[in-house]
C-alpha atoms as a PDB file:
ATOM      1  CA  UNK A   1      69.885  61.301 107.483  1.00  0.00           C
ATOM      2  CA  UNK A   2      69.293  64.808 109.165  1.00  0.00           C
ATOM      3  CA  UNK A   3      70.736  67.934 107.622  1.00  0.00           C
ATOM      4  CA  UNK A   4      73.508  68.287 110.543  1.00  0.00           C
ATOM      5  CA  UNK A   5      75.098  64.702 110.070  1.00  0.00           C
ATOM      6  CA  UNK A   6      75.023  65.095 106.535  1.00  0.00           C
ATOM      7  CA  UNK A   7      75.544  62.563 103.665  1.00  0.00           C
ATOM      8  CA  UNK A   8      78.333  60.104 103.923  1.00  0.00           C
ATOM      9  CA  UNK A   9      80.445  61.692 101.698  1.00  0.00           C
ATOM     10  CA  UNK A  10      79.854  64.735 102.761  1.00  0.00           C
ATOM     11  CA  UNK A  11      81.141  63.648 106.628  1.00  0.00           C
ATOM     12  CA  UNK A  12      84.053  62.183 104.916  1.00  0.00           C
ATOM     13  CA  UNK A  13      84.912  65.411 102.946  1.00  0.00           C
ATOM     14  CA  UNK A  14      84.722  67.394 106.549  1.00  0.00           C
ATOM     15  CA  UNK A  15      86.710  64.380 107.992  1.00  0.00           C
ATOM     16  CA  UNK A  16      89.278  64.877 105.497  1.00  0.00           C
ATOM     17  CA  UNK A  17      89.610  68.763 106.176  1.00  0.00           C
ATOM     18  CA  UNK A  18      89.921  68.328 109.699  1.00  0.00           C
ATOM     19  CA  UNK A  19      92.612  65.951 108.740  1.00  0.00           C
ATOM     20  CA  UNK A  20      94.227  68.531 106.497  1.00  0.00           C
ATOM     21  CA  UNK A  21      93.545  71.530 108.753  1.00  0.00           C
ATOM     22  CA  UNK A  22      95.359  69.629 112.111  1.00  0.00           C
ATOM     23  CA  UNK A  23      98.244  68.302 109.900  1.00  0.00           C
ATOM     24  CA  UNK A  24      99.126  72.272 108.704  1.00  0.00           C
ATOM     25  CA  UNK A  25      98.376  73.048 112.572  1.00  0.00           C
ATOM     26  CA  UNK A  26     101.268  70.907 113.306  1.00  0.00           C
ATOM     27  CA  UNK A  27     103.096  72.217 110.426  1.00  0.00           C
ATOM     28  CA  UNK A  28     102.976  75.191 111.641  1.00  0.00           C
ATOM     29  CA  UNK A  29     103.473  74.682 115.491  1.00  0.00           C
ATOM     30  CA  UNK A  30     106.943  72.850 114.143  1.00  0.00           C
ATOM     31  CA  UNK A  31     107.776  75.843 111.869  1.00  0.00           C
ATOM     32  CA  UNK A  32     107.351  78.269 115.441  1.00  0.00           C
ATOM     33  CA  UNK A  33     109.090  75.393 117.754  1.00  0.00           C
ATOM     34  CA  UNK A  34     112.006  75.624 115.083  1.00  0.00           C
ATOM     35  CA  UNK A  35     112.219  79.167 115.265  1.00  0.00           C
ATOM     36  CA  UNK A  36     111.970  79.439 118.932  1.00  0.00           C
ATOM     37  CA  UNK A  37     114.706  77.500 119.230  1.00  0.00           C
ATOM     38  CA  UNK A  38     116.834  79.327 116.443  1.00  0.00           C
ATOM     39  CA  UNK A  39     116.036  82.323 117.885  1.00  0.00           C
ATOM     40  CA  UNK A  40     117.564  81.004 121.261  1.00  0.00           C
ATOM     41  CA  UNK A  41     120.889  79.959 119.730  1.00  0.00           C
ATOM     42  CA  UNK A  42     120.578  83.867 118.396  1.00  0.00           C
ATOM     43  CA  UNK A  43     120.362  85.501 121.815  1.00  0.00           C
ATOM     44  CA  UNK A  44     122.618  83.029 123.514  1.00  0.00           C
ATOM     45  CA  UNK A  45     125.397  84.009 120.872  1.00  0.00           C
ATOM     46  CA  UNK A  46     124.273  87.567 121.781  1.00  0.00           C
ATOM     47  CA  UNK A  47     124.552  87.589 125.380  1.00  0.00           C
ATOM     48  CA  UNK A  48     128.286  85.890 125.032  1.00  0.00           C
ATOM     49  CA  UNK A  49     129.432  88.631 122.563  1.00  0.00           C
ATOM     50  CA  UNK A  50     127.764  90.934 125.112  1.00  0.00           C
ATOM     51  CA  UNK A  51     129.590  89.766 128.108  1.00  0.00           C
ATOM     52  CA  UNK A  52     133.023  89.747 125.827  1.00  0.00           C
ATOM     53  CA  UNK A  53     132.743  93.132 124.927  1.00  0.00           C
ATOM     54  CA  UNK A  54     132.108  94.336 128.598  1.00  0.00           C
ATOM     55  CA  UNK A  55     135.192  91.713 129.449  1.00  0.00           C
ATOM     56  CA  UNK A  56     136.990  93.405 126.766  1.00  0.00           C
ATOM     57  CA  UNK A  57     136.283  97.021 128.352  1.00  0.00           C
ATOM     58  CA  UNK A  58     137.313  96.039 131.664  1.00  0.00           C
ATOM     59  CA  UNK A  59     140.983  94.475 130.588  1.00  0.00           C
ATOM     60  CA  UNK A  60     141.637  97.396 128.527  1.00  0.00           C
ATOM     61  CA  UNK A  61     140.635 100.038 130.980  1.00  0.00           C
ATOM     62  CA  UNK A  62     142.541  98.014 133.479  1.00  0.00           C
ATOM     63  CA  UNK A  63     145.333  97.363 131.621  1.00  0.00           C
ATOM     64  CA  UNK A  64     145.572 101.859 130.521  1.00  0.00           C
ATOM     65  CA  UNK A  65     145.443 102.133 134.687  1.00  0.00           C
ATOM     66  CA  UNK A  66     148.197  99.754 134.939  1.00  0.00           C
ATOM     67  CA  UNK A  67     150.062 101.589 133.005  1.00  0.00           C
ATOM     68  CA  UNK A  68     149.559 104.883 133.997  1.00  0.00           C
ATOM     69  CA  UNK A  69     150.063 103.513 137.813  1.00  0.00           C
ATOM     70  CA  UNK A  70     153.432 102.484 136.815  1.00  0.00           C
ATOM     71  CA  UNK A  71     154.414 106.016 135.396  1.00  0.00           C
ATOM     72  CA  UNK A  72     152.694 107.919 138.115  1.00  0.00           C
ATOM     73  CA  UNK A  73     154.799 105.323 140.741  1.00  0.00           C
ATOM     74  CA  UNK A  74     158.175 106.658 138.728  1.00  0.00           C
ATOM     75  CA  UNK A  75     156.381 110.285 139.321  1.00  0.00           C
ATOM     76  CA  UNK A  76     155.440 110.140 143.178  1.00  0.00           C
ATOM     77  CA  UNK A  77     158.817 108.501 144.009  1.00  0.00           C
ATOM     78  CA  UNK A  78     160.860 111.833 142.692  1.00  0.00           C
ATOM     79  CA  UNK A  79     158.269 114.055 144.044  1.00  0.00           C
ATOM     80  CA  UNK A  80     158.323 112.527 147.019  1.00  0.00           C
ATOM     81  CA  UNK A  81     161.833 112.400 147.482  1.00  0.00           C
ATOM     82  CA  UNK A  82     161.694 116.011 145.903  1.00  0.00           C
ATOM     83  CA  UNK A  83     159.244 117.297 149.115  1.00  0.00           C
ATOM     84  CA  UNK A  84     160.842 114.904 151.616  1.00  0.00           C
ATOM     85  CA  UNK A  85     164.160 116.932 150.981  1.00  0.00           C
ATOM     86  CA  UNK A  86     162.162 120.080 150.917  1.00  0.00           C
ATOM     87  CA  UNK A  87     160.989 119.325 154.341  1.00  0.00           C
ATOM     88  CA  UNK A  88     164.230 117.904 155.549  1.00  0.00           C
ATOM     89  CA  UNK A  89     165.559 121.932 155.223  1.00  0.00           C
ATOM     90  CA  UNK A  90     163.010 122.738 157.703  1.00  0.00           C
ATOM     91  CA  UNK A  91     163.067 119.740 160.394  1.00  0.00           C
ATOM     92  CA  UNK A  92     164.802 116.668 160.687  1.00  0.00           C
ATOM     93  CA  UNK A  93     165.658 113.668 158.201  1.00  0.00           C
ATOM     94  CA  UNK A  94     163.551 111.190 160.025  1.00  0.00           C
ATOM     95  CA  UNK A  95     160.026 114.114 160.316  1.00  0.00           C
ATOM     96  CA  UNK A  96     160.748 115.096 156.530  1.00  0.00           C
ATOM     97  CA  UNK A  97     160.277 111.266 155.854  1.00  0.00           C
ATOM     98  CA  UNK A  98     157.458 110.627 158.105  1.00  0.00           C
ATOM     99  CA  UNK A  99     155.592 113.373 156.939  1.00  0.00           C
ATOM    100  CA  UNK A 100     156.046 112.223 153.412  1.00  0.00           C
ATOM    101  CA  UNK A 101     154.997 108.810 153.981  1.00  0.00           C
ATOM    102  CA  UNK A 102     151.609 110.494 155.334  1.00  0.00           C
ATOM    103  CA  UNK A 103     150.863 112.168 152.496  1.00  0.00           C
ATOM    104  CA  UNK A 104     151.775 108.834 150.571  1.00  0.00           C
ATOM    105  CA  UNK A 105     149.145 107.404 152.298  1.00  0.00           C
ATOM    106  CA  UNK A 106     146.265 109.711 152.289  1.00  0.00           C
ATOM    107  CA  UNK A 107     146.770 109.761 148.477  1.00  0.00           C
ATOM    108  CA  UNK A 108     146.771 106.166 148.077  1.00  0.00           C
ATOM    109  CA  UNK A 109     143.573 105.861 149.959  1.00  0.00           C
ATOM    110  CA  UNK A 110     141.630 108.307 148.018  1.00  0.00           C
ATOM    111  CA  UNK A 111     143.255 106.480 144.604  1.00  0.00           C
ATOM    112  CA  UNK A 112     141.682 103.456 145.767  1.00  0.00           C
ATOM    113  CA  UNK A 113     138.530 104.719 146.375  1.00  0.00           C
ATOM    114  CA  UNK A 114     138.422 106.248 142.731  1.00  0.00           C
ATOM    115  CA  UNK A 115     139.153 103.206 141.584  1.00  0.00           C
ATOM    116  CA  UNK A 116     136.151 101.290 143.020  1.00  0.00           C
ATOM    117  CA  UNK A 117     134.032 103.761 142.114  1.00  0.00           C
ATOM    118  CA  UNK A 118     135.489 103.419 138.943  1.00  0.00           C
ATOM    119  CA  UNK A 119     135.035  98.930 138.960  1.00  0.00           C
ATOM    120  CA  UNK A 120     131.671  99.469 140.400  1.00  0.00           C
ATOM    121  CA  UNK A 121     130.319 101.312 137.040  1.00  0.00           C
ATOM    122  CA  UNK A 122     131.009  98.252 135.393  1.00  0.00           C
ATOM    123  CA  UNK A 123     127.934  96.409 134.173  1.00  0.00           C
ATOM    124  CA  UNK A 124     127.995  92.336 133.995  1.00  0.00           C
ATOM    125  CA  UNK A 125     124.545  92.318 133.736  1.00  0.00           C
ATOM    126  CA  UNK A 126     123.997  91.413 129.721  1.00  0.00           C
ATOM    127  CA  UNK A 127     121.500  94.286 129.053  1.00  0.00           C
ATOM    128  CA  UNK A 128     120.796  93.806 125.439  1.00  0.00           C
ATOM    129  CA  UNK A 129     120.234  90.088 125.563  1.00  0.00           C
ATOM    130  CA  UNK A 130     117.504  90.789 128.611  1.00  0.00           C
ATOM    131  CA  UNK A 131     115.735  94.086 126.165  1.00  0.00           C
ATOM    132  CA  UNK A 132     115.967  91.084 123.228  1.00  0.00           C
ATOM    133  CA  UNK A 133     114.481  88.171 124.882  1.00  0.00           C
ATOM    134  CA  UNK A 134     111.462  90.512 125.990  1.00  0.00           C
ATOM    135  CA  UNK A 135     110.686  91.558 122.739  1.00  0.00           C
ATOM    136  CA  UNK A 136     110.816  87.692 121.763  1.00  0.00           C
ATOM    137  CA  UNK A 137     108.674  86.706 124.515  1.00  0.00           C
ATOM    138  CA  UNK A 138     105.761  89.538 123.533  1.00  0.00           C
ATOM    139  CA  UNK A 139     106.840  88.236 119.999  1.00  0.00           C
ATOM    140  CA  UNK A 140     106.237  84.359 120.425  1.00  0.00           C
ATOM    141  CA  UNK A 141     103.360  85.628 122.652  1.00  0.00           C
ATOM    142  CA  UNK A 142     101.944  87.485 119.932  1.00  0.00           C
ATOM    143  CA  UNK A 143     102.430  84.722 117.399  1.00  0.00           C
ATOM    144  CA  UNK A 144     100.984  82.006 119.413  1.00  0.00           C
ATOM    145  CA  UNK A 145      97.846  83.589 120.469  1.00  0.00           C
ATOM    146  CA  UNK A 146      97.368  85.093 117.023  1.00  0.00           C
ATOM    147  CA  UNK A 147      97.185  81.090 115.573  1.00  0.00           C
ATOM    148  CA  UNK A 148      94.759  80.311 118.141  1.00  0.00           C
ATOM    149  CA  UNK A 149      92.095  82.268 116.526  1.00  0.00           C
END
């Protein structure tokens, strides 16, 4: 027998650490497959109460606008009725009107462009479950290539 074979017992002993070492190898891969997978239930929960609170946001603030539209309407109609008569001491019925309608409509324009500015601020994009899965990917990253030394 040379000294690197060893003695029969003494291959068996090594056998039977290699045994043990790959069987807490796949111990261990299980435990990190197990929590790669918990932590995925995690950040799918996450981005769907991410998404519902943005939902949330964007019903309520819609719902305030709605609202308020329906007092302003109330509003315009008397002012506008208000200036139309105004007008209608100066020139006739049917100029007082027009003229009021104009003004209707540049304001409604520039109401509707405030509120797509307004709708385009809105995020959809889930930006706390995107931050979150990179820190799990540099941290399953980390943990595999710290069990392959």
């Amino acid at each position: 027998m040379t000294a690197e074979t060893g003695t029969p017992a003494q291959i068996r002993e090594r056998l039977r650490q290699a045994e043990e070492e790959a069987r807490q190898l796949g111990h261990e891969v299980a435990d990190i497959t197990g929590e790669l997978r918990q932590l995925a239930a995690e950040e799918v929960q996450l981005g769907v109460a991410e998404v519902k609170e943005q939902v949330g946001f964007a019903l309520k603030g819609g719902m305030l606008m709605l609202a308020g539209l329906i007092v302003a309407e109330f509003i315009l109609v008397f002012l506008g009725l208000a200036a139309m008569f105004a007008i209608d001491t100066v020139l006739q019925a049917w100029a007082a009107a027009l003229i009021t309608a104009a003004g209707f409509l540049i304001l409604s324009g520039l109401l509707l462009l405030l509120g797509r500015m307004f709708l385009k601020k809105l995020t959809w994009k889930p930006q706390k479950l995107m931050n979150s899965l990179g820190e799990d990917a540099k941290w399953a990253r980390s943990l595999l290539s710290s069990n392959k030394a």
